[in-house]
C-alpha atoms as a PDB file:
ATOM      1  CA  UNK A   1       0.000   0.000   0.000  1.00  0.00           C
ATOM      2  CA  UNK A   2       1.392   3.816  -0.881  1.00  0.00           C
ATOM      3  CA  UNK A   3       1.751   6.126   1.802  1.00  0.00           C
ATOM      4  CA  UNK A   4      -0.612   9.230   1.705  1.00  0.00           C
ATOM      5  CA  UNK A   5       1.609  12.227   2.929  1.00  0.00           C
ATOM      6  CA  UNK A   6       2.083  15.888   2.421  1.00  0.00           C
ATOM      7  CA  UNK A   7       4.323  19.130   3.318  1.00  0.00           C
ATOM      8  CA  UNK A   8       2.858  22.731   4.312  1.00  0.00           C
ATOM      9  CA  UNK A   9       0.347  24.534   1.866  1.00  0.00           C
ATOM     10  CA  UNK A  10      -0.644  21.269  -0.009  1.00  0.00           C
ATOM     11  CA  UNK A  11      -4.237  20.431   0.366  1.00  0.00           C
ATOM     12  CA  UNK A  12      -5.173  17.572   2.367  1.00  0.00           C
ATOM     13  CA  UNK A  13      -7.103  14.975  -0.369  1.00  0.00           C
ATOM     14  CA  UNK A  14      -7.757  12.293   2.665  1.00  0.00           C
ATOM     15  CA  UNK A  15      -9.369  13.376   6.029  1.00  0.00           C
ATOM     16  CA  UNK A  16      -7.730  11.610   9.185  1.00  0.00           C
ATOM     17  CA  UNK A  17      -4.535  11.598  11.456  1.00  0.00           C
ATOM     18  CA  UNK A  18      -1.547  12.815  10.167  1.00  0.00           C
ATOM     19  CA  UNK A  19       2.096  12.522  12.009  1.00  0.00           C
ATOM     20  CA  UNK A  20       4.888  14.509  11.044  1.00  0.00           C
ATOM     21  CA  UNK A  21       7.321  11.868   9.671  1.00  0.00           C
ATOM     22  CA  UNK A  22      10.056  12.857  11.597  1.00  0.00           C
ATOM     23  CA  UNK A  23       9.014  12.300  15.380  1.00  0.00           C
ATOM     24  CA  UNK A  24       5.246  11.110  15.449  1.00  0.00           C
ATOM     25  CA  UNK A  25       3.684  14.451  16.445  1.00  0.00           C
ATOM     26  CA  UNK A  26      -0.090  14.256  15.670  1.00  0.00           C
ATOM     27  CA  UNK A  27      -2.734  16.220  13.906  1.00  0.00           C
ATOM     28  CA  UNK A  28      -6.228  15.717  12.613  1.00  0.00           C
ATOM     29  CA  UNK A  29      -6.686  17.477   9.258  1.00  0.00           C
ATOM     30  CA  UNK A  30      -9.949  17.225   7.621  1.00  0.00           C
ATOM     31  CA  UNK A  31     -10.809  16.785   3.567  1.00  0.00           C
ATOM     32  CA  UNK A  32     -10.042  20.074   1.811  1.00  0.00           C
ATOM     33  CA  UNK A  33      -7.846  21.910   4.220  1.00  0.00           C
ATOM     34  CA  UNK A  34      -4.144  22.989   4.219  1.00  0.00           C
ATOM     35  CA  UNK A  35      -1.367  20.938   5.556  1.00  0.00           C
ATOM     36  CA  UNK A  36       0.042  23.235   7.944  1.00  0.00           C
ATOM     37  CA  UNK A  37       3.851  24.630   7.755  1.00  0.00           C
ATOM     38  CA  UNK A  38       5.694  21.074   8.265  1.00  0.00           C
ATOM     39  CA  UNK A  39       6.548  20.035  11.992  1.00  0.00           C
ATOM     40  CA  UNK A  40      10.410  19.341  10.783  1.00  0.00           C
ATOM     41  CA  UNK A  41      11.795  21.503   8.145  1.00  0.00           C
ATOM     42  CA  UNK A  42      11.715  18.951   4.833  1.00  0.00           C
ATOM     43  CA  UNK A  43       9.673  16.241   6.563  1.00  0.00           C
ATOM     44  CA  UNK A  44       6.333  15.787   5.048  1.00  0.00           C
ATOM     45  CA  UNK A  45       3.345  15.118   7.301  1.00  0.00           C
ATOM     46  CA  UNK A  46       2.288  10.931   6.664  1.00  0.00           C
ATOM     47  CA  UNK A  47      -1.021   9.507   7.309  1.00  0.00           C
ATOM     48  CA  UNK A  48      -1.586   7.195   9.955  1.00  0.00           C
ATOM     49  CA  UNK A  49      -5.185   6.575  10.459  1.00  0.00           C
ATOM     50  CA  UNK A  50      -7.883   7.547   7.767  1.00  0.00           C
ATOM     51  CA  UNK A  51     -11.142   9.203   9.055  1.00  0.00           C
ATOM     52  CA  UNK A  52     -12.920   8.247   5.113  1.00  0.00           C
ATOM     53  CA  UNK A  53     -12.433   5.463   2.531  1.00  0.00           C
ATOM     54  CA  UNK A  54      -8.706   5.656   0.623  1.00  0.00           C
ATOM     55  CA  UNK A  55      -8.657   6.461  -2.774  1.00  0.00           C
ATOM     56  CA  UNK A  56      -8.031   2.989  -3.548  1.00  0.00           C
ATOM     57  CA  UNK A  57     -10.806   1.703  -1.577  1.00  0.00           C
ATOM     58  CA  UNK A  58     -12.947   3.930  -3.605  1.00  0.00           C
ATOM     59  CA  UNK A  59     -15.315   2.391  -6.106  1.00  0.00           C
ATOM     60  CA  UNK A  60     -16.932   3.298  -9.178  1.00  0.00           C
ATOM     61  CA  UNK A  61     -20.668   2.474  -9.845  1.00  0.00           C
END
């Protein structure tokens, strides 16, 4: 399975718990928002629990 992550100013494309990738520090970001400035400079914030079906999960009918 592919990691969902992202770094400050992307938008968030799955809602759940994200952890900065660096030390573990937490943060719920919902569908649609900003990832906020990253928690370690060049560390990009990683998914760890998803609040919604993955993209992959996803499907068409």
């Amino acid at each position: 399975m592919a990691e969902i992550f992202g770094t400050g100013g992307d938008p968030v494309d799955v809602g759940g718990e994200y952890e900065c990738s660096e030390c573990g520090f937490r943060r719920k970001l919902n569908k649609g928002e900003t990832f906020p400035p990253d928690h370690h400079p060049e560390k990009p914030w990683t998914l760890y629990l998803a609040s919604e079906e993955l993209p992959a999960q996803q499907t068409s009918g």
